[in-house]
C-alpha atoms as a PDB file:
ATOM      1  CA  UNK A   1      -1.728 -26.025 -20.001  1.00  0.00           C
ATOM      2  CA  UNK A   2      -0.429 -23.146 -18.202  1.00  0.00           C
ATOM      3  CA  UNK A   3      -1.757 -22.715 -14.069  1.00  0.00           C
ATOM      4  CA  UNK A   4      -2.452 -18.825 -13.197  1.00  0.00           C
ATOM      5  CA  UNK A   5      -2.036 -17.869  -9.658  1.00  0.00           C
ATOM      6  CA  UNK A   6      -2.572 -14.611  -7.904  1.00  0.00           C
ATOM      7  CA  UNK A   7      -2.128 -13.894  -4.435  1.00  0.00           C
ATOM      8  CA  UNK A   8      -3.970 -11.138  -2.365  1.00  0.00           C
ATOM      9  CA  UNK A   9      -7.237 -10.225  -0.850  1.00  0.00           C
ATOM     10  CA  UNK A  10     -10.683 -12.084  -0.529  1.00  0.00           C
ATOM     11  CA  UNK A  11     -13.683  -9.731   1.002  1.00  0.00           C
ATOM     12  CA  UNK A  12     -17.156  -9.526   0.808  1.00  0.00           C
ATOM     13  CA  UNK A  13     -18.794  -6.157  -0.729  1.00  0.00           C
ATOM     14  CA  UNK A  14     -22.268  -4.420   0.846  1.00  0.00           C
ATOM     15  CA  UNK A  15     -23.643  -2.130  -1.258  1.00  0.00           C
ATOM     16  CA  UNK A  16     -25.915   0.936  -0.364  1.00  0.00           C
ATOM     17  CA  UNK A  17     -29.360   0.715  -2.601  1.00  0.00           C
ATOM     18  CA  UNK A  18     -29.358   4.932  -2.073  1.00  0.00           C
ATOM     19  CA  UNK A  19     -27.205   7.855  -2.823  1.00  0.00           C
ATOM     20  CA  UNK A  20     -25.098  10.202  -1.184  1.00  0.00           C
ATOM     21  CA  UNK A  21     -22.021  10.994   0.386  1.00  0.00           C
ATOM     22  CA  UNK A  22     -20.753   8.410   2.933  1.00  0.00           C
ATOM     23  CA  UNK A  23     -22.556   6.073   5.876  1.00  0.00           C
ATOM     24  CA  UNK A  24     -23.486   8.920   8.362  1.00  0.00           C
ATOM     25  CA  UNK A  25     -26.953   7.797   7.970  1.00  0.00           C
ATOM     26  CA  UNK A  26     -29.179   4.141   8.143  1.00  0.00           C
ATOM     27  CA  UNK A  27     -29.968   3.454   4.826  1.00  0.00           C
ATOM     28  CA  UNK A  28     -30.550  -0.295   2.650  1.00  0.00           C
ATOM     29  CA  UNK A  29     -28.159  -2.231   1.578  1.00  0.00           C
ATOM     30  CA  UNK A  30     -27.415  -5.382  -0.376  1.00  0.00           C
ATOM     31  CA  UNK A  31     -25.145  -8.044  -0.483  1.00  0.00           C
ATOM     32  CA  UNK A  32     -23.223  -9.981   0.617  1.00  0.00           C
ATOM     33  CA  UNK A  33     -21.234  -9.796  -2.764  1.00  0.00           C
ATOM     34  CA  UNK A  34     -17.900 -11.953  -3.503  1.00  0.00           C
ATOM     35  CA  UNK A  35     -14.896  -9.559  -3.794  1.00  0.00           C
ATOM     36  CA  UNK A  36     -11.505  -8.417  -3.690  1.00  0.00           C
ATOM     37  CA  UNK A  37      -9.843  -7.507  -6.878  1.00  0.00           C
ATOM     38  CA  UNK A  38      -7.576 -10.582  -7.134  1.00  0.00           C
ATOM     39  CA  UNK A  39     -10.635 -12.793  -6.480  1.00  0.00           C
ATOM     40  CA  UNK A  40     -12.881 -11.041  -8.902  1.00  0.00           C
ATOM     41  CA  UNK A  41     -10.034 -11.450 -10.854  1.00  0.00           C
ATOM     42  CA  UNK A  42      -8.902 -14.778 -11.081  1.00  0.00           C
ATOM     43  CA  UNK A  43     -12.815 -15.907 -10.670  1.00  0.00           C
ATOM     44  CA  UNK A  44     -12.854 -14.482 -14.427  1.00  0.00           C
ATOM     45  CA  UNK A  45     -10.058 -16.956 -14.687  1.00  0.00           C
ATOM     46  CA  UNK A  46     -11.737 -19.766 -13.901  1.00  0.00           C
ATOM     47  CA  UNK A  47     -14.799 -18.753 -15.984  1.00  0.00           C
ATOM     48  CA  UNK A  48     -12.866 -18.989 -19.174  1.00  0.00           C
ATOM     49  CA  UNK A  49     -11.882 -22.782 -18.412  1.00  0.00           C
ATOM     50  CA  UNK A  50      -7.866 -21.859 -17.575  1.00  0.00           C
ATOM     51  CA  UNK A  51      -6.601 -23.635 -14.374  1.00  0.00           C
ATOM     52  CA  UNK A  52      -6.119 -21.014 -12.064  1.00  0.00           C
ATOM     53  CA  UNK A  53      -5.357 -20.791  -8.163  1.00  0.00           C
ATOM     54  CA  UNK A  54      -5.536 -18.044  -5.716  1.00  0.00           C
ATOM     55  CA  UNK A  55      -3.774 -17.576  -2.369  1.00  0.00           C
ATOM     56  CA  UNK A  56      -5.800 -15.713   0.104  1.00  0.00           C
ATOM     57  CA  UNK A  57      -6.533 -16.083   3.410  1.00  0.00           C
ATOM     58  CA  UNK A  58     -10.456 -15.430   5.447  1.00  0.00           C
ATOM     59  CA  UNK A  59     -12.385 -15.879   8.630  1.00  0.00           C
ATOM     60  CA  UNK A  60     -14.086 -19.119   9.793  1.00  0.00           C
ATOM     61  CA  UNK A  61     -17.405 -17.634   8.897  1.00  0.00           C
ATOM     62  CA  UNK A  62     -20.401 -16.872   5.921  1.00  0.00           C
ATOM     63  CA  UNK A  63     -18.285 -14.229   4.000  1.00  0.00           C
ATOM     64  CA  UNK A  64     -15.223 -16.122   3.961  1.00  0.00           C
ATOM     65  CA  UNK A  65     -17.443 -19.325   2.963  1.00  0.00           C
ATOM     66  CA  UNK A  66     -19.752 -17.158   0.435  1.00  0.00           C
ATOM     67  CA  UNK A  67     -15.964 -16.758  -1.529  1.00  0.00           C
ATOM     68  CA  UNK A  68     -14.441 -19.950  -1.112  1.00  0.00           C
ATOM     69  CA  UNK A  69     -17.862 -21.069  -2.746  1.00  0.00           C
ATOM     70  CA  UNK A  70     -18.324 -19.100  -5.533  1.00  0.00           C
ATOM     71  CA  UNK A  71     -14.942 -19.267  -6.425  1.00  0.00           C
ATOM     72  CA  UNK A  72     -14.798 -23.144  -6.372  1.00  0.00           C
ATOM     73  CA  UNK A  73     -17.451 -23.312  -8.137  1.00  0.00           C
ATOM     74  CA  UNK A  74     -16.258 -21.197 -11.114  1.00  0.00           C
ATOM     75  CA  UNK A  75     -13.284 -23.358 -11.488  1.00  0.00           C
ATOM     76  CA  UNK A  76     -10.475 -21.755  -9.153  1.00  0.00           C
ATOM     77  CA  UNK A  77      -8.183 -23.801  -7.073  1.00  0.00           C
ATOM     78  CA  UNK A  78      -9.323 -22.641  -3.993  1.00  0.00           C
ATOM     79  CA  UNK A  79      -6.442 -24.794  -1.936  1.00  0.00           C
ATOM     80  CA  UNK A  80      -4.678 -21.921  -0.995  1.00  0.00           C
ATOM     81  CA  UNK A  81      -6.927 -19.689   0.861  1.00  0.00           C
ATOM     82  CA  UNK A  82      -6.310 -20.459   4.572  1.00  0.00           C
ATOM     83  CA  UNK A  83      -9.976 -20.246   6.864  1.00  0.00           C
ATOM     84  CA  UNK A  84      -8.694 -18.858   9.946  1.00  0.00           C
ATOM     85  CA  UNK A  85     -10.695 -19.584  12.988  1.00  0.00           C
ATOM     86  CA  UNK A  86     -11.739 -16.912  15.590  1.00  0.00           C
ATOM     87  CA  UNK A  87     -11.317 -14.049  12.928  1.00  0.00           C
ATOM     88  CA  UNK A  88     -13.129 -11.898  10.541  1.00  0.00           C
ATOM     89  CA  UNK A  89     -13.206 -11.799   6.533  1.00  0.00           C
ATOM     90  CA  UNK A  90     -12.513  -8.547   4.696  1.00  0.00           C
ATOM     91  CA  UNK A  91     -15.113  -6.508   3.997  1.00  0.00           C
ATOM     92  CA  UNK A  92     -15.916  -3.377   2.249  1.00  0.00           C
ATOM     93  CA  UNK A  93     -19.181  -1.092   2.349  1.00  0.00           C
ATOM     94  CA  UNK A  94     -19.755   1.041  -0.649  1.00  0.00           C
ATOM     95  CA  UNK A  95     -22.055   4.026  -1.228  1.00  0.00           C
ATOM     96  CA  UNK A  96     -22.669   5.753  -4.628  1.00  0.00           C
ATOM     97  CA  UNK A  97     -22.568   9.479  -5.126  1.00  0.00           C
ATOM     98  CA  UNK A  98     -24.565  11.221  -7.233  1.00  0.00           C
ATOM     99  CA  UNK A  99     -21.813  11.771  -9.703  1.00  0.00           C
ATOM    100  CA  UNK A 100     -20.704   8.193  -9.915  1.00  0.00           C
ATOM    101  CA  UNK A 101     -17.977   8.419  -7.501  1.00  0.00           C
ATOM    102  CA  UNK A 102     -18.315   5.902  -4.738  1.00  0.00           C
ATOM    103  CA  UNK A 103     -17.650   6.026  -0.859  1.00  0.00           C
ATOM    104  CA  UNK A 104     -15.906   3.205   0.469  1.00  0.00           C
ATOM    105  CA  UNK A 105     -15.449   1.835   4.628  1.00  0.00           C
ATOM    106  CA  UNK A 106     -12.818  -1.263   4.406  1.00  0.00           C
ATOM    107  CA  UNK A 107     -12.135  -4.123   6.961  1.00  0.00           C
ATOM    108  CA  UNK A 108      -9.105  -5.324   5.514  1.00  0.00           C
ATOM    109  CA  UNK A 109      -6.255  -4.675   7.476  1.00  0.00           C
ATOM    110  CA  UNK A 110      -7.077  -5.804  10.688  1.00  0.00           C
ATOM    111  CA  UNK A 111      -9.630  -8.439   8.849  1.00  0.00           C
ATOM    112  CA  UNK A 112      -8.669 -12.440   8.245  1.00  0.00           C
ATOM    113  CA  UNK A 113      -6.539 -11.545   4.581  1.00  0.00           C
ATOM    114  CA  UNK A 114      -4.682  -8.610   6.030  1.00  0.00           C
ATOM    115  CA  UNK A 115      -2.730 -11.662   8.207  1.00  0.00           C
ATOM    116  CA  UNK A 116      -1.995 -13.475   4.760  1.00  0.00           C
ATOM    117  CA  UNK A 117       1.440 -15.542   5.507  1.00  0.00           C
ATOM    118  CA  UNK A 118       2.711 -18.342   3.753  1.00  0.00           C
ATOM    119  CA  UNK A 119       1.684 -21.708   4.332  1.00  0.00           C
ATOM    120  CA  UNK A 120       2.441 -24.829   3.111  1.00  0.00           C
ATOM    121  CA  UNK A 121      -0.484 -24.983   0.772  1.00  0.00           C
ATOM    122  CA  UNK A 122       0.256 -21.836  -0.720  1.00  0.00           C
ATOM    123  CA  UNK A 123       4.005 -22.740  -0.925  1.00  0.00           C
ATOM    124  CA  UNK A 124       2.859 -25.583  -3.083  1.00  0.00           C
ATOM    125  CA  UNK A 125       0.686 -23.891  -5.370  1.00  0.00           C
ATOM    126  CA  UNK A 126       4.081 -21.157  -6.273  1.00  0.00           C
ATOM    127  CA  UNK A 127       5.938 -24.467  -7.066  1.00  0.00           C
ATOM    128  CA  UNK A 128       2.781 -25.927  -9.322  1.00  0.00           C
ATOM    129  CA  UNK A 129       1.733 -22.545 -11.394  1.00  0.00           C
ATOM    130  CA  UNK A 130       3.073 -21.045 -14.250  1.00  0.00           C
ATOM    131  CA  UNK A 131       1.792 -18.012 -14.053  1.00  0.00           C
ATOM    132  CA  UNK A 132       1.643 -15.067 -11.518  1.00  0.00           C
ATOM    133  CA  UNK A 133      -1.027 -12.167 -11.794  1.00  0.00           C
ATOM    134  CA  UNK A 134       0.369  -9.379  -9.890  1.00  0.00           C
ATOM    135  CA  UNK A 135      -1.691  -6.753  -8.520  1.00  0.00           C
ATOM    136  CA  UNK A 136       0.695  -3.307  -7.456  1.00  0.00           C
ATOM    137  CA  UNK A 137      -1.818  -3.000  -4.489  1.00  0.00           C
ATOM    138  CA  UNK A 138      -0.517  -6.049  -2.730  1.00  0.00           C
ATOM    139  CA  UNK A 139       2.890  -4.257  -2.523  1.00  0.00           C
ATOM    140  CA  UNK A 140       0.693  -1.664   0.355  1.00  0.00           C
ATOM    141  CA  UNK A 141       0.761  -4.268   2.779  1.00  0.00           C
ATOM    142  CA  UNK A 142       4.664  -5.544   3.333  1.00  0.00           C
ATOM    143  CA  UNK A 143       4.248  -9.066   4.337  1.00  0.00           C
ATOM    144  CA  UNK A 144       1.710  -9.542   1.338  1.00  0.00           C
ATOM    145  CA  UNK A 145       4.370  -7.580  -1.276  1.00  0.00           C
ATOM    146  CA  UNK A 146       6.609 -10.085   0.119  1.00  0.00           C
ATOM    147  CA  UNK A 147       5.122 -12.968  -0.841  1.00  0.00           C
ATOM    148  CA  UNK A 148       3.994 -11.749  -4.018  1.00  0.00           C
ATOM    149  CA  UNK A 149       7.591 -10.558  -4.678  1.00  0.00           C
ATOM    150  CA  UNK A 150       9.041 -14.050  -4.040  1.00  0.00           C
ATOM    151  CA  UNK A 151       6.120 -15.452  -6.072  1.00  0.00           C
ATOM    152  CA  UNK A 152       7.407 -13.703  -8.983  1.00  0.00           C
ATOM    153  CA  UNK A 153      10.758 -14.497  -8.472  1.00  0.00           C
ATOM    154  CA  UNK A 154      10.337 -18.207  -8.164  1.00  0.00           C
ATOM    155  CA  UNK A 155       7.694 -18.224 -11.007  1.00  0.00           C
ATOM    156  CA  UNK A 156       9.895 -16.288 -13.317  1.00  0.00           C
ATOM    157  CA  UNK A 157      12.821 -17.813 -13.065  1.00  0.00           C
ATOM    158  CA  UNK A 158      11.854 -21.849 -13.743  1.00  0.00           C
ATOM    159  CA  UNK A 159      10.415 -20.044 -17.293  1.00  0.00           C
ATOM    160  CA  UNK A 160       6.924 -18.948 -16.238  1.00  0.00           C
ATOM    161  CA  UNK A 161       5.333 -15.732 -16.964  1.00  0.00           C
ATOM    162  CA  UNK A 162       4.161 -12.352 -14.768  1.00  0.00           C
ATOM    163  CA  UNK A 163       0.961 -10.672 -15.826  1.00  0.00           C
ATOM    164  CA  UNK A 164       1.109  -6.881 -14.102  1.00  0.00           C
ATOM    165  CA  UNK A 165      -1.551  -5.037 -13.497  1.00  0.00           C
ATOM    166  CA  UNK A 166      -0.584  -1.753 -11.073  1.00  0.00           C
ATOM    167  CA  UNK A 167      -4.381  -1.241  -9.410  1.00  0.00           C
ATOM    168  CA  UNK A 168      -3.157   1.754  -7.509  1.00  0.00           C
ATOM    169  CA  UNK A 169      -4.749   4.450  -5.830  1.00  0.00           C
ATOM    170  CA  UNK A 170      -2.437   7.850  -6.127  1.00  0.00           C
ATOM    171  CA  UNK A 171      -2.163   8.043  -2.473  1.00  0.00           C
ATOM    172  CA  UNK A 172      -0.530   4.680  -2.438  1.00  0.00           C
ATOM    173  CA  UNK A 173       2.105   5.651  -4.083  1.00  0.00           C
ATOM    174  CA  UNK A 174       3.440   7.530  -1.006  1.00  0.00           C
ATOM    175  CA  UNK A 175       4.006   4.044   0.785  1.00  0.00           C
ATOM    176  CA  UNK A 176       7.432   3.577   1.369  1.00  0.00           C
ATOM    177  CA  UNK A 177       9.344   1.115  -1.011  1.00  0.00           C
ATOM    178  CA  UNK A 178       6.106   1.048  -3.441  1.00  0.00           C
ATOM    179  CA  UNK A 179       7.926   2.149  -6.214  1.00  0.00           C
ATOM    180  CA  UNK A 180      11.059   0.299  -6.127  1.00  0.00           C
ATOM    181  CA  UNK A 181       8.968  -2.864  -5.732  1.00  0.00           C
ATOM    182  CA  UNK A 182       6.420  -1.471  -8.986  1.00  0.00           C
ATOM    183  CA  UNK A 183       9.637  -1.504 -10.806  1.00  0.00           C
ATOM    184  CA  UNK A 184      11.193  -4.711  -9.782  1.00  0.00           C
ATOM    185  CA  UNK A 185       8.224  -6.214 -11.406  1.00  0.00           C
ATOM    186  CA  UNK A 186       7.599  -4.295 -13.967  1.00  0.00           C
ATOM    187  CA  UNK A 187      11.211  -6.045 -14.911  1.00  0.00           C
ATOM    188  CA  UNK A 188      10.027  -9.362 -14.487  1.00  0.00           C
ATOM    189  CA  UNK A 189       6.294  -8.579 -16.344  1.00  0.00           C
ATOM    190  CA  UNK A 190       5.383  -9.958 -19.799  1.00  0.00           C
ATOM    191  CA  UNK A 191       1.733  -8.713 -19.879  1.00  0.00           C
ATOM    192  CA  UNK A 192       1.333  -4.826 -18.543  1.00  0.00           C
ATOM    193  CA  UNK A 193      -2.341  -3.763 -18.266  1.00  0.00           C
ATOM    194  CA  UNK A 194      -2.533  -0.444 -16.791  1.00  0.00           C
ATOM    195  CA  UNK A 195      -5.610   1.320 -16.957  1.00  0.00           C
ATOM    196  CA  UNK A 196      -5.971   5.031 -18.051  1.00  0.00           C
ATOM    197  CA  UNK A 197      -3.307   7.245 -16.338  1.00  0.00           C
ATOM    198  CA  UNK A 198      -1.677   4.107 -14.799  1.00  0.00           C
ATOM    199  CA  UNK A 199       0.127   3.971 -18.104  1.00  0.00           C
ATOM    200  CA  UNK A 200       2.825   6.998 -16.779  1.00  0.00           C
ATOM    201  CA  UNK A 201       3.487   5.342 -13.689  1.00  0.00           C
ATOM    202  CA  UNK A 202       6.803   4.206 -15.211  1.00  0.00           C
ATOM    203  CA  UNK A 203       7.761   7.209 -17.360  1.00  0.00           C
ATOM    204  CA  UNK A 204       8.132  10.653 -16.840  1.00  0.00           C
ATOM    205  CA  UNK A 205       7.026  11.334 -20.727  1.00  0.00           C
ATOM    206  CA  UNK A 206       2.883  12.295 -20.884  1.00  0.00           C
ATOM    207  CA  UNK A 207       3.632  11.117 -24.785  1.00  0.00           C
ATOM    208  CA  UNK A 208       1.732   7.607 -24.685  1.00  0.00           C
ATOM    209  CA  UNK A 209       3.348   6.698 -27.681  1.00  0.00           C
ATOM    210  CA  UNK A 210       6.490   7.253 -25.935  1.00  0.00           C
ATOM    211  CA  UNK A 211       5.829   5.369 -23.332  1.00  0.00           C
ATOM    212  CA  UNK A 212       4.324   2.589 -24.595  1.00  0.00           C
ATOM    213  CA  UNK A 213       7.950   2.277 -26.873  1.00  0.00           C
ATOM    214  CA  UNK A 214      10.083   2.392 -23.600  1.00  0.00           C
ATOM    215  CA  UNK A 215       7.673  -0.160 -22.151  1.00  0.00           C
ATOM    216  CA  UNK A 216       7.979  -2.495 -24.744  1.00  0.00           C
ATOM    217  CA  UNK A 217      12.064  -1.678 -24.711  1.00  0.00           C
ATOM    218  CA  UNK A 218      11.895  -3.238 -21.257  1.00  0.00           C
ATOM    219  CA  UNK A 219      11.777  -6.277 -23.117  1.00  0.00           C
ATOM    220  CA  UNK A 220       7.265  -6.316 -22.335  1.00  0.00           C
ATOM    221  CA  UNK A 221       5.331  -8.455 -24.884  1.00  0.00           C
ATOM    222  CA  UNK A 222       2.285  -7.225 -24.687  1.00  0.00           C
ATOM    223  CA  UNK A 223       0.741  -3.722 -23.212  1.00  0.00           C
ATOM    224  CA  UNK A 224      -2.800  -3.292 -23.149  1.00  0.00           C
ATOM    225  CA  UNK A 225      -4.297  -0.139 -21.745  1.00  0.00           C
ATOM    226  CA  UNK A 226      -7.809  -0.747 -20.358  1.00  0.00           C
ATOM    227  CA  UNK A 227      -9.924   2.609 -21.334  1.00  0.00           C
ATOM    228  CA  UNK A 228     -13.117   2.172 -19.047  1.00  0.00           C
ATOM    229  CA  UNK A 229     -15.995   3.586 -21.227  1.00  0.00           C
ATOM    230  CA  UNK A 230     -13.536   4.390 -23.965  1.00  0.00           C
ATOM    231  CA  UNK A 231     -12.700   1.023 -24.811  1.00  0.00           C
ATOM    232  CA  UNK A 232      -9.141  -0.602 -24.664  1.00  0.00           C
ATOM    233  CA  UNK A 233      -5.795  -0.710 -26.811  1.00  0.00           C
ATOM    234  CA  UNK A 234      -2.877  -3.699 -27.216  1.00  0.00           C
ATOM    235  CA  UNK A 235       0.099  -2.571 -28.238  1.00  0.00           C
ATOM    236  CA  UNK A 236       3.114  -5.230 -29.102  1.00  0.00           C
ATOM    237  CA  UNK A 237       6.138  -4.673 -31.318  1.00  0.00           C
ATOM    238  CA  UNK A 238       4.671  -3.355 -34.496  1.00  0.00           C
ATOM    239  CA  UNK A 239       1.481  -3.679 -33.821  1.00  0.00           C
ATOM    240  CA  UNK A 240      -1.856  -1.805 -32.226  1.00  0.00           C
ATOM    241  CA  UNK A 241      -5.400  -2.908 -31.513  1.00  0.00           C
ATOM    242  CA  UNK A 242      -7.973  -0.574 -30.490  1.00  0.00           C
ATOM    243  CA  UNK A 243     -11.316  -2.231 -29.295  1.00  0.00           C
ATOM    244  CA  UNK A 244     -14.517   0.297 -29.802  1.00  0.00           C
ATOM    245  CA  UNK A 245     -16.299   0.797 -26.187  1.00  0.00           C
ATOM    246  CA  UNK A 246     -19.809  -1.587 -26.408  1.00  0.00           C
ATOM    247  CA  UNK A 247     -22.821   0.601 -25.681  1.00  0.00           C
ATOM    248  CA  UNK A 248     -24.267  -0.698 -22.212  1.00  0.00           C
ATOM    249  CA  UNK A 249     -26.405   0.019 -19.031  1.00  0.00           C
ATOM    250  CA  UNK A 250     -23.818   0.940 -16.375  1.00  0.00           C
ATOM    251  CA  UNK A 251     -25.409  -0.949 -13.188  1.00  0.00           C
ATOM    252  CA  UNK A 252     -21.856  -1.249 -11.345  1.00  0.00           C
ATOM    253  CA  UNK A 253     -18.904  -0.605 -12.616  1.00  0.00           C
ATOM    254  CA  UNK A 254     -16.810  -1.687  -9.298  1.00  0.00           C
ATOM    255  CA  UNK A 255     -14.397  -5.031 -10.635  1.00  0.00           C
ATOM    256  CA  UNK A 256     -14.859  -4.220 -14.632  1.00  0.00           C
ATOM    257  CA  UNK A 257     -11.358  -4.176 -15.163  1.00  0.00           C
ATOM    258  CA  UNK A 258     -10.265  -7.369 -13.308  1.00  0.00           C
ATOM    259  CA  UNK A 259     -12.627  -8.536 -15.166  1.00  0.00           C
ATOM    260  CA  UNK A 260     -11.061  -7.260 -18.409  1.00  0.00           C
ATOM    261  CA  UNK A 261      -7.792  -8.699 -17.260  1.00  0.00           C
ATOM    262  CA  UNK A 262      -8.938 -11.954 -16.592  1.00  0.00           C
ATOM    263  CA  UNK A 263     -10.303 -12.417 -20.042  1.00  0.00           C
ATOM    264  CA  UNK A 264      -7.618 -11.160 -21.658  1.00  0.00           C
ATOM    265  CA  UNK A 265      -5.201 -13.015 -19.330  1.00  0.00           C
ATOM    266  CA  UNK A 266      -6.648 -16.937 -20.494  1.00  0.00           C
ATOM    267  CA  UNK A 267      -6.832 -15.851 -24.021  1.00  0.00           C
ATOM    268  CA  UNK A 268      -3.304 -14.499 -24.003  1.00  0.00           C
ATOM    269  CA  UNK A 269      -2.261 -17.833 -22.648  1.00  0.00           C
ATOM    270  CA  UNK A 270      -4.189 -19.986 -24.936  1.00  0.00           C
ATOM    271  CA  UNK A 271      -2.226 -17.892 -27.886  1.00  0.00           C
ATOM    272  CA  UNK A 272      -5.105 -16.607 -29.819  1.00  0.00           C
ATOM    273  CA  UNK A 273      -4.872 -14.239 -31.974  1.00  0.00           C
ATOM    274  CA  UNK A 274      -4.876 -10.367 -30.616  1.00  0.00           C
ATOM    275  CA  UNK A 275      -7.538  -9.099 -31.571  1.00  0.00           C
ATOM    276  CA  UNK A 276      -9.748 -11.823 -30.739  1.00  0.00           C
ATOM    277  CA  UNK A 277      -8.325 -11.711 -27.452  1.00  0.00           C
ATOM    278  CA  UNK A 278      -9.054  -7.707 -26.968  1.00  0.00           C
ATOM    279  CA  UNK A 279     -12.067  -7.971 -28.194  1.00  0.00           C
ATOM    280  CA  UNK A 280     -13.302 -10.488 -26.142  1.00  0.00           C
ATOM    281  CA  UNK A 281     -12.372  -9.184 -23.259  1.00  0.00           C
ATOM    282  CA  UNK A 282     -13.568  -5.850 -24.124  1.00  0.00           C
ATOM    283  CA  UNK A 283     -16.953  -7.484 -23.961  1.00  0.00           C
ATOM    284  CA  UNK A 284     -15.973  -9.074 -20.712  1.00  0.00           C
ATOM    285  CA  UNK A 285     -15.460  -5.754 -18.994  1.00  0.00           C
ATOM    286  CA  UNK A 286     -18.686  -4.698 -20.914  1.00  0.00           C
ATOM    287  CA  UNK A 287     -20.596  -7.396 -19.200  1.00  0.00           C
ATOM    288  CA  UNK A 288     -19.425  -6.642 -15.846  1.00  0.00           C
ATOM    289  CA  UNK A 289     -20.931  -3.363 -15.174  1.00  0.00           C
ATOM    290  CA  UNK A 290     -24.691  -4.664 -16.445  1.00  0.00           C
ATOM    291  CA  UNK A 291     -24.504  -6.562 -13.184  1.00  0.00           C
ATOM    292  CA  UNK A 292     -24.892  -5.453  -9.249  1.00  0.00           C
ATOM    293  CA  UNK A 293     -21.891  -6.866  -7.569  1.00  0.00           C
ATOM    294  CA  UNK A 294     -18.262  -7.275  -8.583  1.00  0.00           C
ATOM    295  CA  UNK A 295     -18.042 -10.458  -9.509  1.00  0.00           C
ATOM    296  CA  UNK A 296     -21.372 -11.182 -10.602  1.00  0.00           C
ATOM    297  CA  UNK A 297     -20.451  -9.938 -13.658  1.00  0.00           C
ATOM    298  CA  UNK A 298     -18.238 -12.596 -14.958  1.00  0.00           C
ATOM    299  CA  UNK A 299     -18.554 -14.233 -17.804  1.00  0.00           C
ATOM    300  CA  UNK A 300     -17.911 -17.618 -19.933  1.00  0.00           C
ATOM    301  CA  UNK A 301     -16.715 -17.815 -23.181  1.00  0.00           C
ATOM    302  CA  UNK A 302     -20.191 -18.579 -24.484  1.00  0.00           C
ATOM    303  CA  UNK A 303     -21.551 -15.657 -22.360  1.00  0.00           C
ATOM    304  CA  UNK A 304     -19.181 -13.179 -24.466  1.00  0.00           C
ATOM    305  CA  UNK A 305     -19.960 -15.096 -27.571  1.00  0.00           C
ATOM    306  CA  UNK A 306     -23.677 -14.267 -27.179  1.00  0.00           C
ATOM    307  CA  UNK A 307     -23.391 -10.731 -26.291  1.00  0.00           C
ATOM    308  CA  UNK A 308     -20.953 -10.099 -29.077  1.00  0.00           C
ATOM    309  CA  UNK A 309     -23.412 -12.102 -31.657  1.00  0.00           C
ATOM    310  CA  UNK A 310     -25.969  -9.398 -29.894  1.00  0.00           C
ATOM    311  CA  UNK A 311     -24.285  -6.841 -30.934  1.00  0.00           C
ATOM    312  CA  UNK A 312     -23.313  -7.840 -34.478  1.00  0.00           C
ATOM    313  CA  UNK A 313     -27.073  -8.647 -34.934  1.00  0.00           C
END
């Protein structure tokens, strides 16, 4: 069976219990929660029963342990996430706004994961997996694009596979070198998930039609566009999938598309068929925003089972 790995950042997540704009004011909060989009990520991994690994790095302290917990214990090889004494775990505090939009304060940079290096256990774990999810976020940070960049490379060329999923703010875009390296693995990628207007990244054409042809002319398997609310849609050579949104009560909505594409990610692997596979992790994404936290959300196969049987009842 095929080993996933993804490589980026572990954090914790506290969560403002009020509205408004920003932290210029004591307020309640909750949390510690588990985060970090490549942990929420391959957490989902794990949850579906495919071997899976992360490489990561945190602080010798409760929010680095609170991670390396939870993620154990939902079935991720959690070898390669280096506890560094003396320093800090990533953090980020986030505040709703009264329209939905949220407020964030990081500590990721100077945290634990913004020092992520290679070590030998995470040297070991590129030689063992078969898989690479790549995140285009990673490529903000140099040394981390680095290592995800060789990751790719290595992975690729022994026959494994690259799952891409861009994850990218507009103002990162600006970074220098972010696009060349977007589009050195977008060569390399045989799963693109984009979601909404991440699709035109790529392509000057605002046709998605269009672009979804020139994607797949890359030589892409499989595109799937992940439509929040709106649902999501696969597209392969002659073929498209649209999965209907699922009717929910939107709690949190922070880590619903790792989520998504971790799903979607193991079933893809397994080789079921597509629509199964959407569908599923339609419901997946679904799930996540019912729950407070990003990664509470995740789900087993049995979990999406039941809330699909819900639904059809």
């Amino acid at each position: 069976m095929r080993k996933v790995l993804t490589i980026g950042e572990v954090l914790v997540e506290i969560v403002a219990t009020t509205r408004g704009n920003g932290f210029l004011e004591a307020q309640p909060l909750v949390g510690p929660f588990p985060s970090g989009a490549p942990a929420i990520f391959i957490d989902q991994v794990g949850k579906m029963g495919t071997p899976c690994a992360i490489i990561s790095r945190v602080g010798d302290d409760d929010f680095g342990r609170v991670n390396i917990e939870r993620l154990r214990a939902d079935g991720v090889d959690v070898s390669g996430i280096e506890v560094a004494p003396g320093e800090s775990t990533g953090s980020a505090f986030v505040r709703y706004r009264d329209d939905g939009s949220r407020a964030f304060v990081y500590n990721i940079r100077h945290a634990a994961c913004g020092k992520l290096r290679p070590t030998a256990a995470s040297e070991a774990l590129v030689e063992s997996c078969t898989h690479l999810h790549v995140m285009g976020s990673a490529f903000s940070a140099p040394e981390l694009g680095a290592m995800v960049m060789d990751a790719a490379r290595r992975i690729k060329a022994r026959g494994g596979t690259i799952s891409f999923d861009p994850n990218l703010r507009p103002e990162l875009l600006d970074v220098p070198g972010m696009r060349a390296a977007l589009d050195a693995v977008l060569a390399m990628t045989d799963l693109f998930m984009p979601s909404g207007e991440e699709l035109f990244l790529f392509d000057t054409a605002r046709d998605e039609a269009a672009v979804i042809a020139a994607l797949l002319d890359r030589g892409i398997r499989t595109v799937v566009v992940k439509r929040g609310a709106a649902g999501a849609s696969l597209f392969e050579r002659g073929l498209r999938l649209d999965a209907m949104p699922l009717a929910v009560d939107e709690v949190d909505p922070t880590g619903a598309g790792d989520t998504f594409g971790g799903a979607f990610l193991s079933l893809w692997l397994a080789g079921s068929d597509p629509a199964e596979a959407l569908r599923l992790a339609n419901a997946a994404g679904a799930r996540a925003v019912t729950r407070l936290g990003p990664m509470e959300g995740t789900s087993t196969r049995a979990e999406l089972d039941a809330l699909l049987s819900e639904r059809k009842g």
